[in-house]
N, C-alpha and C. Protein backbone atom coordinates (compact mmCIF):
# COMPACT_ATOMS: atom_id res chain seq x y z
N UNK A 1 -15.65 10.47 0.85
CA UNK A 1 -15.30 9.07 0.78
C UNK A 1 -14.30 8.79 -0.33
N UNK A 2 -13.82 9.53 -1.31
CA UNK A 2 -13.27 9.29 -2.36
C UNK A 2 -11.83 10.02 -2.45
N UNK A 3 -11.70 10.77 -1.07
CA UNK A 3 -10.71 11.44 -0.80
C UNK A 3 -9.70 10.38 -0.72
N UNK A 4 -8.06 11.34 -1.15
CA UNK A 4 -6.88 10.50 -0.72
C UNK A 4 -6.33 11.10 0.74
N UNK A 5 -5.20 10.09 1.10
CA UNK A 5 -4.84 11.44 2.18
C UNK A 5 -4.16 12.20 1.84
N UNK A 6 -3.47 12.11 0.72
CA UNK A 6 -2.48 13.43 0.33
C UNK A 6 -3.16 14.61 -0.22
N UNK A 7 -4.28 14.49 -0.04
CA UNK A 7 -5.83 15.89 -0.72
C UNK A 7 -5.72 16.12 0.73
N UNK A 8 -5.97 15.67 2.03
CA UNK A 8 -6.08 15.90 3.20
C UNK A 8 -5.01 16.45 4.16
N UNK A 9 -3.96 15.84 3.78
CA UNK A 9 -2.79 16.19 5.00
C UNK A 9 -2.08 17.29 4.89
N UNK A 10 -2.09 18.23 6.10
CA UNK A 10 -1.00 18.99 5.84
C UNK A 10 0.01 19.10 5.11
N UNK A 11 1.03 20.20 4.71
CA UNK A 11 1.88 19.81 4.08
C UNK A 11 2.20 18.85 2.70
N UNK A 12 3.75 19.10 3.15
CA UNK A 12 4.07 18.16 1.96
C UNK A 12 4.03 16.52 1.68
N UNK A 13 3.60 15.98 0.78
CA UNK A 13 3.13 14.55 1.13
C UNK A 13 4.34 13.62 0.13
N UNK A 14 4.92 12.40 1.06
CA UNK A 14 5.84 11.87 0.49
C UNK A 14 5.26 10.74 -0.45
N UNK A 15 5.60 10.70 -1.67
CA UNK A 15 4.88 9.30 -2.18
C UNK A 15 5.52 7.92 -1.65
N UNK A 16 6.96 8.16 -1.54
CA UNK A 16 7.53 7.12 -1.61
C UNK A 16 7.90 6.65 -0.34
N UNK A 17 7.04 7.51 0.46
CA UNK A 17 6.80 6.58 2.01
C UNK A 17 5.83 7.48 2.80
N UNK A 18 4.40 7.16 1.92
CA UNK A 18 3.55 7.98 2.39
C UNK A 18 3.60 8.20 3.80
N UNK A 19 2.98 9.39 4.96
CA UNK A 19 2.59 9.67 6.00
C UNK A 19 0.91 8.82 6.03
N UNK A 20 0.64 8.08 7.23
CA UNK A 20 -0.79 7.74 7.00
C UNK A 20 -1.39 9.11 7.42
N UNK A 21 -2.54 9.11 7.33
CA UNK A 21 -3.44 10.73 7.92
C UNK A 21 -4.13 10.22 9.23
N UNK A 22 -4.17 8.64 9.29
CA UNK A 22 -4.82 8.50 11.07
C UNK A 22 -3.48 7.36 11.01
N UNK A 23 -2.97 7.24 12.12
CA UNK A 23 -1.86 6.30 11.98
C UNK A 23 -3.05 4.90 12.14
N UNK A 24 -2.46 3.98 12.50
CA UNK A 24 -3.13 2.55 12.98
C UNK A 24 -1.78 2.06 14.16
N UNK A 25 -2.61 1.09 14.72
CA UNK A 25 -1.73 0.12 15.68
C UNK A 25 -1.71 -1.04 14.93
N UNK A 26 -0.26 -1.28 15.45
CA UNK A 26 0.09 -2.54 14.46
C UNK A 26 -0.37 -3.83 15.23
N UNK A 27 -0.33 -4.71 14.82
CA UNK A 27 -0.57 -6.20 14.92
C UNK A 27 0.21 -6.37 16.43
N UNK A 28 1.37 -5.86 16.34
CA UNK A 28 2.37 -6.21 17.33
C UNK A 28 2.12 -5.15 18.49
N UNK A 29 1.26 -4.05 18.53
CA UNK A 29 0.27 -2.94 19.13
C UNK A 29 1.68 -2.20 19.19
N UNK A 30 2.39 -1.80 17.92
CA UNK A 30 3.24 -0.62 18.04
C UNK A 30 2.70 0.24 17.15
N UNK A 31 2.57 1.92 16.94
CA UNK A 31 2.01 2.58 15.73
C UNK A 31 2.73 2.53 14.27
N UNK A 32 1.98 2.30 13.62
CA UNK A 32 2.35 2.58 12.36
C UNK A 32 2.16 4.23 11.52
N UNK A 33 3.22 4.47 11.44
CA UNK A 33 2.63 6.20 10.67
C UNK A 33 2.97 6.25 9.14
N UNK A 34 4.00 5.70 9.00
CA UNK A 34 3.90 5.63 7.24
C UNK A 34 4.04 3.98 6.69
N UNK A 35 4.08 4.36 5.39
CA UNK A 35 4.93 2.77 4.79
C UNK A 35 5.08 3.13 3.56
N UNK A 36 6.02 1.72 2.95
CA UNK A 36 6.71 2.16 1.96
C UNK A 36 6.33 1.00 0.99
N UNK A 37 6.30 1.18 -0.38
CA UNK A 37 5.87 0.30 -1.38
C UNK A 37 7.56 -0.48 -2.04
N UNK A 38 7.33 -1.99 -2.13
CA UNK A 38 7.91 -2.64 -2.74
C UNK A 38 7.57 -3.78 -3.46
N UNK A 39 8.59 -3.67 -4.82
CA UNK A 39 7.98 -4.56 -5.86
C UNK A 39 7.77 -6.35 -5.57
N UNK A 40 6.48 -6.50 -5.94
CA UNK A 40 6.15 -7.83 -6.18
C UNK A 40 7.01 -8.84 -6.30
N UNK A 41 7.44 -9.54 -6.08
CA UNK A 41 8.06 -11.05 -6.79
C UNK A 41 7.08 -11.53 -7.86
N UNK A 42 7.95 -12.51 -8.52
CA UNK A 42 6.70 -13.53 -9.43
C UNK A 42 6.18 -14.80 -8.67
N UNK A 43 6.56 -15.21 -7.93
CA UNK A 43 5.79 -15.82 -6.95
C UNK A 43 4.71 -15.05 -6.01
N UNK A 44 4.72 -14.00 -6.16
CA UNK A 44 3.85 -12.73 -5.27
C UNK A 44 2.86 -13.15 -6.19
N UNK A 45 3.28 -12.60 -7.87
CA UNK A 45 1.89 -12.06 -8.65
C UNK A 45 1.37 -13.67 -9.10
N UNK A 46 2.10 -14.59 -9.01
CA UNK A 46 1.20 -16.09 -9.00
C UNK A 46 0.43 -16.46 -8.06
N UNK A 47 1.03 -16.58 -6.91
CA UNK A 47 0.18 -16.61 -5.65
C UNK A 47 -1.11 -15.53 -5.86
N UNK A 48 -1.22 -14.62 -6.02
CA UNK A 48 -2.18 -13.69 -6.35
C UNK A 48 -3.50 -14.15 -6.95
N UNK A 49 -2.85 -14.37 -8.15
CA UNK A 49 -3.94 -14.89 -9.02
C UNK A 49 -4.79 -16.54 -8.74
N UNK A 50 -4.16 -16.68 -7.54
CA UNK A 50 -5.19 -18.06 -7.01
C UNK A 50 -6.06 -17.53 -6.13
N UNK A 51 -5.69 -16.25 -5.96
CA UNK A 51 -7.36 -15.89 -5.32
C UNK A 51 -8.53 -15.68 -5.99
N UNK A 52 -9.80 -15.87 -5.66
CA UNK A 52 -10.47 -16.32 -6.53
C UNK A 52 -12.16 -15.05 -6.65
N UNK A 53 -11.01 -13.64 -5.79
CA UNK A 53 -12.11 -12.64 -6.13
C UNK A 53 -11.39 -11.57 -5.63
N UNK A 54 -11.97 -10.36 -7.01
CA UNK A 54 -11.24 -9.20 -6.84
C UNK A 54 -10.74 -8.34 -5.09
N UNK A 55 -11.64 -8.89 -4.43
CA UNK A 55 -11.24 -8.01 -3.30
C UNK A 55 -10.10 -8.57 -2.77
N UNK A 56 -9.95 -9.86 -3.10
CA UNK A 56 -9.42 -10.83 -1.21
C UNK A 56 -7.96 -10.55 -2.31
N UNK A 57 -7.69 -10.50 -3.61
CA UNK A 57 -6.42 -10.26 -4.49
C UNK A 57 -6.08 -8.96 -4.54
N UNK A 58 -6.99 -8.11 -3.93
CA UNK A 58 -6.52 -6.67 -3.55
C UNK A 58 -5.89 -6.62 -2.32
N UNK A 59 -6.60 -7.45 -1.55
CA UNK A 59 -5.92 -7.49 -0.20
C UNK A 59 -4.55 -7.88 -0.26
N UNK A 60 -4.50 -9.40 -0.88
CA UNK A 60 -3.31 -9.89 -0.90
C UNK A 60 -1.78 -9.05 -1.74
N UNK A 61 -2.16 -8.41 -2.22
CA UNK A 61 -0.95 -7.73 -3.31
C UNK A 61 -0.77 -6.16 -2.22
N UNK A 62 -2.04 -5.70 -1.59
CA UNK A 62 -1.58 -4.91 -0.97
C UNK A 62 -0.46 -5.10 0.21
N UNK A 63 -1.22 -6.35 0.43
CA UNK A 63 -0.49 -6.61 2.02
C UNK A 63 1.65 -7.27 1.61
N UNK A 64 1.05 -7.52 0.71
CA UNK A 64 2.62 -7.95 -0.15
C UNK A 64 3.44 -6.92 -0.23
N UNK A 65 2.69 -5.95 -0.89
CA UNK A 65 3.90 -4.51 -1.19
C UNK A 65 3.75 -3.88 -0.09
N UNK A 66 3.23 -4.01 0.87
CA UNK A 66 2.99 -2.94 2.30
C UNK A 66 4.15 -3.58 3.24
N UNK A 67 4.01 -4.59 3.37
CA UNK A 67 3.78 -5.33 4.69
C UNK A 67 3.03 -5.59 5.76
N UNK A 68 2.00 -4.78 5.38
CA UNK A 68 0.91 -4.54 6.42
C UNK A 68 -0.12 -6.14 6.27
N UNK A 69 -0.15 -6.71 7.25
CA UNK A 69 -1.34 -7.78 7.40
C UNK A 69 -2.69 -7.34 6.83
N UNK A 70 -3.44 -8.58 6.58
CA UNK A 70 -5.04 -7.77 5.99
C UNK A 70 -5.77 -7.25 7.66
N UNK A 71 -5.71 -7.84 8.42
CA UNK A 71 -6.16 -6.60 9.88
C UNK A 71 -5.78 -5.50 9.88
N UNK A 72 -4.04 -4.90 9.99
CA UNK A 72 -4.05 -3.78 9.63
C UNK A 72 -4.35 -2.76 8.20
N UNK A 73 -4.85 -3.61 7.50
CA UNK A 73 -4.78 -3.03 6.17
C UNK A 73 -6.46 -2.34 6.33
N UNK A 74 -7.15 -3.54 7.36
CA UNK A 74 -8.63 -2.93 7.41
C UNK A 74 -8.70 -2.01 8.63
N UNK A 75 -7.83 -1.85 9.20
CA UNK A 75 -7.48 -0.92 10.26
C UNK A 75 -7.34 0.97 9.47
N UNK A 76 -6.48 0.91 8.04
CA UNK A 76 -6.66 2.02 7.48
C UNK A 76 -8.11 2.89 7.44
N UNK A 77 -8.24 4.63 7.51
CA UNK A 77 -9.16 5.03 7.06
C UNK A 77 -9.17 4.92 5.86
N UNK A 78 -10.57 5.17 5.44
CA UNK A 78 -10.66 5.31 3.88
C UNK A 78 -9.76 6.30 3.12
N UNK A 79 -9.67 7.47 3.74
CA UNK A 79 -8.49 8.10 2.72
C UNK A 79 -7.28 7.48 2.57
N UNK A 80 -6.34 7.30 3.36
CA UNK A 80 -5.04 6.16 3.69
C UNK A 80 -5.91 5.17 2.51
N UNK A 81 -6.96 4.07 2.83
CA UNK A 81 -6.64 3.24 1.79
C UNK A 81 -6.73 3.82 0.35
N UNK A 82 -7.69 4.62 0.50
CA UNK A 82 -7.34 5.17 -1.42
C UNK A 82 -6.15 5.66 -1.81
N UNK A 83 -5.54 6.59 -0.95
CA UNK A 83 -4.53 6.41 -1.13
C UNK A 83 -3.25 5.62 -2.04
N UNK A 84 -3.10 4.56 -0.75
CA UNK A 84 -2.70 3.25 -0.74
C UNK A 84 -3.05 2.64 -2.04
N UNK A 85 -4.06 2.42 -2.64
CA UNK A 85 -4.81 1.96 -3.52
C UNK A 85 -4.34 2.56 -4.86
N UNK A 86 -4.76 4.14 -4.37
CA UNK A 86 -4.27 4.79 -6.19
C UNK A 86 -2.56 4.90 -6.44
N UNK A 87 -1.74 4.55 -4.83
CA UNK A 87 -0.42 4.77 -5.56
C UNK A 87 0.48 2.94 -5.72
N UNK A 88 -0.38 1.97 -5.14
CA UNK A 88 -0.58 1.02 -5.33
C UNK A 88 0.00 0.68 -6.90
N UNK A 89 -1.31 1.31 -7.84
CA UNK A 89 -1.76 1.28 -9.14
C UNK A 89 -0.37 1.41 -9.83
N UNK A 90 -0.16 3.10 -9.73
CA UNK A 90 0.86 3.74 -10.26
C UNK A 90 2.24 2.99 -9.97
N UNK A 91 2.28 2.28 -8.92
CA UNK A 91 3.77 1.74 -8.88
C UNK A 91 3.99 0.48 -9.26
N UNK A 92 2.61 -0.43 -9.68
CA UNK A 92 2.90 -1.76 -10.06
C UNK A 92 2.59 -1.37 -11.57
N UNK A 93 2.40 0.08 -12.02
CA UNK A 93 2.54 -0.36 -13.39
C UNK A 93 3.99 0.49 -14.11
N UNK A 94 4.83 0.97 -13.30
CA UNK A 94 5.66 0.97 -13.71
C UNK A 94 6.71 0.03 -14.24
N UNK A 95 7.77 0.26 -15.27
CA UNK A 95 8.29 -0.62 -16.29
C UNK A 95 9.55 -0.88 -15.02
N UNK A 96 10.34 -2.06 -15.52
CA UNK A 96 11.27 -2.92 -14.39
C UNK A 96 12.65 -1.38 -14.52
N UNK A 97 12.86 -0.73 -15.45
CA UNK A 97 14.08 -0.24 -15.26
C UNK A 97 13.81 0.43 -13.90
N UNK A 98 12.44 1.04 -13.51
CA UNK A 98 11.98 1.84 -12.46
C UNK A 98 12.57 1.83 -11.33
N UNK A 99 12.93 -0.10 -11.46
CA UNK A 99 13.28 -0.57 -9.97
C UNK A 99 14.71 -0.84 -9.78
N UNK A 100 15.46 -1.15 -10.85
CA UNK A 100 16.89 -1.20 -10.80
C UNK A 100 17.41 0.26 -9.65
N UNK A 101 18.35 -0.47 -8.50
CA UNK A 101 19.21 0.21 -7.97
C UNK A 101 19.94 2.00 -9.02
N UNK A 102 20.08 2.72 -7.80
CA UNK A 102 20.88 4.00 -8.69
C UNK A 102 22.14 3.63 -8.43
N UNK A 103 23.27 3.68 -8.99
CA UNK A 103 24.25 3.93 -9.48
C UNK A 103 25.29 5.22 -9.18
């Protein structure tokens, strides 16, 4: 239960647009197999904080940097969401130069 999918999946695992390890069907019933993380707005992380309990503000910040709706987000297996979750972490606490365009 505490597994990620990148402990699980074959191969080499992309961070920066993970492979899921079970895909899901999307909302729109097309598959989803990876996704890619993008930074918050400050209207993201305000809106956020009017939720008024740790889970439903997990949901919401996930579904922000995913794009994924909270249906498909509960559509993930548990590895995909830890995943999701632990690289979640790692990329909203990186510092802003992180995100500036390359050059």
């Amino acid at each position: 239960m505490n597994n990620t999918a990148s402990q699980l999946i074959e191969g080499e695992f992309d961070n920066t647009a993970p492979t899921l390890l079970i895909p899901i069907q999307s909302d729109s019933g097309q598959q989803k197999t990876q996704y890619t993380l993008k930074p918050p707005t400050v209207a993201t992380t305000d809106l956020m904080d009017t939720h008024t309990n740790e889970w439903e503000r997990t949901i919401f910040i996930s579904s922000s940097c995913t794009g994924f709706s909270q249906s498909e987000l509960e559509r993930l297996s548990l590895p995909d969401w830890n995943q999701l979750q632990e690289r979640l972490i790692d990329f909203l606490q990186q510092p802003a130069a992180y995100f500036h365009p390359k050059t």
